[in-house]
C-alpha atoms as a PDB file:
ATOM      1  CA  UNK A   1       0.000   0.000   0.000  1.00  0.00           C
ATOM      2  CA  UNK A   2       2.587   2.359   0.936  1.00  0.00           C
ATOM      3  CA  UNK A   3       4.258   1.833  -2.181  1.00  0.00           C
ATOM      4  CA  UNK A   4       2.115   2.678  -4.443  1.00  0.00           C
ATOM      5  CA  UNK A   5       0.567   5.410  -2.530  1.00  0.00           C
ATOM      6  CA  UNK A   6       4.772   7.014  -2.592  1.00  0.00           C
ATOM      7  CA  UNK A   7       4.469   5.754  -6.481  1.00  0.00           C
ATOM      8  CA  UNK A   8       1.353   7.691  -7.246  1.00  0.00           C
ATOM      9  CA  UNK A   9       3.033  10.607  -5.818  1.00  0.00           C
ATOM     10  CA  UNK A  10       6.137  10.951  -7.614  1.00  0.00           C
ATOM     11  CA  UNK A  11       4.386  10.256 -10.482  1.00  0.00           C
ATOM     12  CA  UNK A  12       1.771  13.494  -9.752  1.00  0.00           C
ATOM     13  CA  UNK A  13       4.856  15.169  -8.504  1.00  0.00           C
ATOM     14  CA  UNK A  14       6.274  14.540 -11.844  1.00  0.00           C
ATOM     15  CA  UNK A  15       3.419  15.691 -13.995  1.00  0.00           C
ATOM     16  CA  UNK A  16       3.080  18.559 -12.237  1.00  0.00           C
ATOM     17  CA  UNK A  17       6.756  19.923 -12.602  1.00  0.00           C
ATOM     18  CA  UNK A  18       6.574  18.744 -16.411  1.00  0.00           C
ATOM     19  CA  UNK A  19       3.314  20.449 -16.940  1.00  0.00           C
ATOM     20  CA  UNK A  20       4.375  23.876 -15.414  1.00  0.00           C
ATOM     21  CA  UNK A  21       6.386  24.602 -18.078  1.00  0.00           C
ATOM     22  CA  UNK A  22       4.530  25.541 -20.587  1.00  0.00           C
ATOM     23  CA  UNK A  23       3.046  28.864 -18.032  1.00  0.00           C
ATOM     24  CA  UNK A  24       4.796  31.441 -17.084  1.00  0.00           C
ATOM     25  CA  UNK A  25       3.820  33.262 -13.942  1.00  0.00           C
ATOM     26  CA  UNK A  26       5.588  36.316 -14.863  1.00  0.00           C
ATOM     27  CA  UNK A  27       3.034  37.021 -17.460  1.00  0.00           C
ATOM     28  CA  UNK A  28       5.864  37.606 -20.150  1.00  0.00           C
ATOM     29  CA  UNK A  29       5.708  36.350 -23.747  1.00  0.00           C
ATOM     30  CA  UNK A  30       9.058  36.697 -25.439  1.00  0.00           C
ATOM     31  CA  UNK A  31       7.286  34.484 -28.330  1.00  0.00           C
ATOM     32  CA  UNK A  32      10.288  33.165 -30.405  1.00  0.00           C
ATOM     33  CA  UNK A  33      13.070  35.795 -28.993  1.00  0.00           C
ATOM     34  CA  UNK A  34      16.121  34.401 -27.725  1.00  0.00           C
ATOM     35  CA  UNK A  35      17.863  37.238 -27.224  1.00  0.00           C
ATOM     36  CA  UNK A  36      17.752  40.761 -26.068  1.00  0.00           C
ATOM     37  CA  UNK A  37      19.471  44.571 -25.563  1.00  0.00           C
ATOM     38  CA  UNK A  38      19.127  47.362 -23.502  1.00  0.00           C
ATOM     39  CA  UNK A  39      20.699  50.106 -25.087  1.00  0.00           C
ATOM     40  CA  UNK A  40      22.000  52.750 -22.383  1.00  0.00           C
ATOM     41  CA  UNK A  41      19.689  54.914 -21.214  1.00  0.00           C
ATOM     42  CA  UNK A  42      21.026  58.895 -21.821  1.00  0.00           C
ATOM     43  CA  UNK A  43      19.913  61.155 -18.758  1.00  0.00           C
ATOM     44  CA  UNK A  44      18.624  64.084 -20.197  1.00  0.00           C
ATOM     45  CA  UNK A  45      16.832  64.809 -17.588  1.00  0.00           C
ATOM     46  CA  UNK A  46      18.288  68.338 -17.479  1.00  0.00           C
ATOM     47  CA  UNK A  47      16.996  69.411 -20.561  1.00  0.00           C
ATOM     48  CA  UNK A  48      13.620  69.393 -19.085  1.00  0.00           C
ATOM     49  CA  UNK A  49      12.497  72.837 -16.983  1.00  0.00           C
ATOM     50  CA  UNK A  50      12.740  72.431 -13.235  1.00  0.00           C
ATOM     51  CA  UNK A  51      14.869  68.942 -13.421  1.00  0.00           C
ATOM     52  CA  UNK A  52      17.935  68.410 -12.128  1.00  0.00           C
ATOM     53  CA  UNK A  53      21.298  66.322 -12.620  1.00  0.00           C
ATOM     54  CA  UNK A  54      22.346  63.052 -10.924  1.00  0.00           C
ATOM     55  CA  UNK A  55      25.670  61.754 -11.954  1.00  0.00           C
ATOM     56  CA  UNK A  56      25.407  57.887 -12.400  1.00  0.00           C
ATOM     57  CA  UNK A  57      21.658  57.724 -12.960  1.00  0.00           C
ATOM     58  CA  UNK A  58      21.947  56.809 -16.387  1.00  0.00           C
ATOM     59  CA  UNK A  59      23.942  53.559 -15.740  1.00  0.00           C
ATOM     60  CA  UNK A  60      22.288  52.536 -12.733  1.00  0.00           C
ATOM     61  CA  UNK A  61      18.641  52.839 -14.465  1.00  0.00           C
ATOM     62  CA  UNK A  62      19.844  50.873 -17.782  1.00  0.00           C
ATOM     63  CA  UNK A  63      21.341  47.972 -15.410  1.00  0.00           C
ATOM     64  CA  UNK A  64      18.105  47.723 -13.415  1.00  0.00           C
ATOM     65  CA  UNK A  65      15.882  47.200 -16.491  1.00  0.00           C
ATOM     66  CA  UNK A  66      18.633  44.687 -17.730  1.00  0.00           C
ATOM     67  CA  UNK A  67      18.160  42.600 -14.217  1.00  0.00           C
ATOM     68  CA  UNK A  68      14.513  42.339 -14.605  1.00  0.00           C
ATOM     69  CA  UNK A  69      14.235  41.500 -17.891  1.00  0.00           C
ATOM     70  CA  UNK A  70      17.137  39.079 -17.168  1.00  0.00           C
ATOM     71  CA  UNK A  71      14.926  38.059 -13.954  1.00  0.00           C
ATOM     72  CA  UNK A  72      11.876  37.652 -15.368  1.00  0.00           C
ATOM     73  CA  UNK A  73      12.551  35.874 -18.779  1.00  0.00           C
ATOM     74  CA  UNK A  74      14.900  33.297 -20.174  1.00  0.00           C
ATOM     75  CA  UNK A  75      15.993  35.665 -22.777  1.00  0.00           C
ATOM     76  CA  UNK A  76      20.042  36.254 -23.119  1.00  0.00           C
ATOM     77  CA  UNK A  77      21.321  39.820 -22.864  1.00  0.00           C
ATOM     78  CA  UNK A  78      23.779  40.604 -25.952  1.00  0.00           C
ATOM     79  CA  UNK A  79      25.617  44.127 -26.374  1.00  0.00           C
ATOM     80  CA  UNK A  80      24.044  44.055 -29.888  1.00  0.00           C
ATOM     81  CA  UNK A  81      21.639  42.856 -32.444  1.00  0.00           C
ATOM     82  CA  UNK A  82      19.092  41.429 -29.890  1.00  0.00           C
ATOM     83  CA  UNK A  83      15.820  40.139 -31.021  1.00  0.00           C
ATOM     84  CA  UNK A  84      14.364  42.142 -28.777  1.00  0.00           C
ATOM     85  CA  UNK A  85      15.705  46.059 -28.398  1.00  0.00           C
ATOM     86  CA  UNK A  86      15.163  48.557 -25.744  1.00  0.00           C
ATOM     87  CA  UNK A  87      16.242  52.220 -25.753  1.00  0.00           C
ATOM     88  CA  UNK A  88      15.511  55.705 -24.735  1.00  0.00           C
ATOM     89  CA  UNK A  89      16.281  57.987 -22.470  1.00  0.00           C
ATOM     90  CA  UNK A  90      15.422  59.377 -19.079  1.00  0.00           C
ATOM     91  CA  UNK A  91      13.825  63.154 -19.263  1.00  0.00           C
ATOM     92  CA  UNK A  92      12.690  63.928 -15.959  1.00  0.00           C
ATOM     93  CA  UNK A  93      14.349  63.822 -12.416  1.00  0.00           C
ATOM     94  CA  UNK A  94      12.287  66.072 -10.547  1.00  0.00           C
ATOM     95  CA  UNK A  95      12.034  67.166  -6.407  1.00  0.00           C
ATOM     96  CA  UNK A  96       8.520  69.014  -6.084  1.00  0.00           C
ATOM     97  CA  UNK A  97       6.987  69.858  -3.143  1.00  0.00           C
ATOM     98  CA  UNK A  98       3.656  67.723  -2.222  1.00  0.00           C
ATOM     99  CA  UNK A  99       1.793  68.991   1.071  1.00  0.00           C
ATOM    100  CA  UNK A 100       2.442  72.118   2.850  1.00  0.00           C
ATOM    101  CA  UNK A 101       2.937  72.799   6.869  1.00  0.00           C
ATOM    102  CA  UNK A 102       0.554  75.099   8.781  1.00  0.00           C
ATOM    103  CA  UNK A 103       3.610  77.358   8.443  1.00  0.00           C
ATOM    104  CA  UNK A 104       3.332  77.326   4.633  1.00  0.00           C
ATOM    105  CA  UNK A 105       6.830  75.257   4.522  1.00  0.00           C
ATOM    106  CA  UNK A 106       6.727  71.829   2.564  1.00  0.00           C
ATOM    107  CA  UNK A 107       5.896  68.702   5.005  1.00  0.00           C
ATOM    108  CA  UNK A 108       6.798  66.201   1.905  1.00  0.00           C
ATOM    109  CA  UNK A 109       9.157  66.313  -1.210  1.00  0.00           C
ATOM    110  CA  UNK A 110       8.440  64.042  -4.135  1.00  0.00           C
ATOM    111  CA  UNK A 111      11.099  62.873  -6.197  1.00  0.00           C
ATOM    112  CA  UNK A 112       9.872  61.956  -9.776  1.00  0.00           C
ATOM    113  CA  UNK A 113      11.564  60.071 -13.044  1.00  0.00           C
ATOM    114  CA  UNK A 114      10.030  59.686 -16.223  1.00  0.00           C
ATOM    115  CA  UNK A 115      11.944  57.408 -19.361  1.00  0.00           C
ATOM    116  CA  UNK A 116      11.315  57.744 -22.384  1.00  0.00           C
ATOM    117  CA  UNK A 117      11.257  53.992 -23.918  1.00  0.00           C
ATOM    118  CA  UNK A 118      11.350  52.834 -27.267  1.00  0.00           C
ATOM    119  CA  UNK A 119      11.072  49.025 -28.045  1.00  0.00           C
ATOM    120  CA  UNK A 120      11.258  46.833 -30.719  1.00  0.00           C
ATOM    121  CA  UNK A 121      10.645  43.258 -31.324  1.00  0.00           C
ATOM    122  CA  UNK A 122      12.186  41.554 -34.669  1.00  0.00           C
ATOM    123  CA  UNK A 123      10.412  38.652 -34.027  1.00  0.00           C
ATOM    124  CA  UNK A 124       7.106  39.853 -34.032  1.00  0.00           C
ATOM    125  CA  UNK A 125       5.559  42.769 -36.514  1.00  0.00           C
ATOM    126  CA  UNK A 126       3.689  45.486 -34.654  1.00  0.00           C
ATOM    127  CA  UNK A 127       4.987  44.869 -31.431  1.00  0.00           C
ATOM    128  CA  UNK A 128       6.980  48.426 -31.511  1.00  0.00           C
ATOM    129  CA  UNK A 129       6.113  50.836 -29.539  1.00  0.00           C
ATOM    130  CA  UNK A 130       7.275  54.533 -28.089  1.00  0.00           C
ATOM    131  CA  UNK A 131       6.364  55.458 -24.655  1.00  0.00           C
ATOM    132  CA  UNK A 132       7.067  57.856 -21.599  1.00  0.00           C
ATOM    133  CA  UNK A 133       6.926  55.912 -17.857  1.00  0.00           C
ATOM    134  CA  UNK A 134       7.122  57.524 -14.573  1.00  0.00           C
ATOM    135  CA  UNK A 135       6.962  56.898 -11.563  1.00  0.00           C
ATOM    136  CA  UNK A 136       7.611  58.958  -7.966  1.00  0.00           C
ATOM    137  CA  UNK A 137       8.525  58.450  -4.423  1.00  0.00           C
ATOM    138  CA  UNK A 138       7.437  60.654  -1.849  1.00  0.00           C
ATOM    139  CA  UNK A 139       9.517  61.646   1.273  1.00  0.00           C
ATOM    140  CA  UNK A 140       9.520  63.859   4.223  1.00  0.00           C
ATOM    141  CA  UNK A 141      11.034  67.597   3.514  1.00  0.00           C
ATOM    142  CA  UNK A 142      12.914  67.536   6.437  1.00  0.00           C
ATOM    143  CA  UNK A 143      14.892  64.637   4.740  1.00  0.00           C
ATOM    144  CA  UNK A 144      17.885  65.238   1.820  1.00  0.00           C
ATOM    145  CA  UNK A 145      17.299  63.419  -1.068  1.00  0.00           C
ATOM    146  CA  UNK A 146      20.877  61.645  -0.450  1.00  0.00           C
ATOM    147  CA  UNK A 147      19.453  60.052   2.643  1.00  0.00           C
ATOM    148  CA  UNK A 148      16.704  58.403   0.587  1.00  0.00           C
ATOM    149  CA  UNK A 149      18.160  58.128  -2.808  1.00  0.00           C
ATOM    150  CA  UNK A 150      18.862  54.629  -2.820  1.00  0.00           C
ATOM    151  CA  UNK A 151      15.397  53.662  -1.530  1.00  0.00           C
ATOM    152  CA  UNK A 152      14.090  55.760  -3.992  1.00  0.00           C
ATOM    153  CA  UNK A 153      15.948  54.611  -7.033  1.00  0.00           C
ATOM    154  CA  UNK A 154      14.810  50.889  -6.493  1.00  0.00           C
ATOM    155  CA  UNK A 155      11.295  51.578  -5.574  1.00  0.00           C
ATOM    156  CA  UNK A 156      10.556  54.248  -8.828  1.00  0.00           C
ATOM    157  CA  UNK A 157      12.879  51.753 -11.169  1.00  0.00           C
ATOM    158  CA  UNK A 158      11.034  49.025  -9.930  1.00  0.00           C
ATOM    159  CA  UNK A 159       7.721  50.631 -10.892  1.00  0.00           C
ATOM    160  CA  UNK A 160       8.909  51.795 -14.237  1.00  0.00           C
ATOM    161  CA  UNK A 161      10.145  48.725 -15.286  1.00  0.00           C
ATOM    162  CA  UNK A 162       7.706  46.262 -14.413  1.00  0.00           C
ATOM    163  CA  UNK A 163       5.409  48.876 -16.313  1.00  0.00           C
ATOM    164  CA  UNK A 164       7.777  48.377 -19.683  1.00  0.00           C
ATOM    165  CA  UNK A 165       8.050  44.744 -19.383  1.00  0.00           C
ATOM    166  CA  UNK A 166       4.449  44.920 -19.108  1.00  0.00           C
ATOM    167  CA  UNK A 167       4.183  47.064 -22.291  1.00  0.00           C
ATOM    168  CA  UNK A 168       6.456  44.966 -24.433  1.00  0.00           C
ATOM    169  CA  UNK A 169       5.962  41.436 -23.179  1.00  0.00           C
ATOM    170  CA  UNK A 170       2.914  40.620 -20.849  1.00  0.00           C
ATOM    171  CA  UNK A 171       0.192  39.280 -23.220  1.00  0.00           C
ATOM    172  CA  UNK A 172      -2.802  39.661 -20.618  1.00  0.00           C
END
């Protein structure tokens, strides 16, 4: 009895593992891609009236959307030629003030980035696209942005990723 009860459940145990993979719970369809690139991301950020600079940002945001789409597909990263392309460039780094004191003095800060993304898929016509993302992260005024930078980086990245992945790959 006990051995075929421990048969039966490798043998569920198998089909189970064998049938999850034809789903993916990331929700991405690379279709027939194999491989892809992330061209670097320029900051021009500055251009843009009432932004201002941060030295490295440029790097640090193109490796982040590298990592997830590395994360959350089988696809390869090449420096070239990938069958999948990303590329753009960030034009907005902006600190605004969000709620005000009784003393008329700013009681939160919001730091905002928006990218401007342009993708394209060689394996499948129509699939290009050309689109802003943003994303913010609010923090208290009494704070420096330097204090919270890092936190801030990986929480608005985060967001603005997952929301190009979603653009170019999740087939909902």
């Amino acid at each position: 009895m006990s051995t075929r009860l421990a048969t039966s459940f490798l043998l569920s145990f198998a089909l189970l593992l064998s049938s999850c993979g034809i789903y993916n719970f990331t929700g991405g369809d690379v279709g027939s891609a194999k491989t892809f690139t992330v061209n670097y991301f320029q900051n021009y950020a500055t251009q843009s009236p009432g932004s201002v600079f941060d030295p490295g940002l440029d790097r640090e945001y193109t490796l982040s959307l590298q990592d997830l789409i590395l994360n959350q597909t089988s696809l390869d990263l090449v420096s070239a030629n990938g069958d999948l392309l990303y590329e753009g460039e960030i034009v907005e780094y902006r600190i605004s003030p969000m709620s005000a004191t009784s003393e008329q003095r700013a009681a939160q800060n919001r730091l905002s980035i928006t990218v401007n993304v342009r993708f394209f898929n060689k394996t499948k016509e129509g699939a290009e696209f050309e689109k802003r993302f943003s994303f913010f992260y609010d923090y208290p005024a009494a704070s420096q942005l330097a204090s919270v930078r890092d936190e801030a980086h990986q929480v608005i990245f985060e967001r603005i990723n997952q929301d190009i992945f979603n653009e170019s790959l999740a087939d909902w």
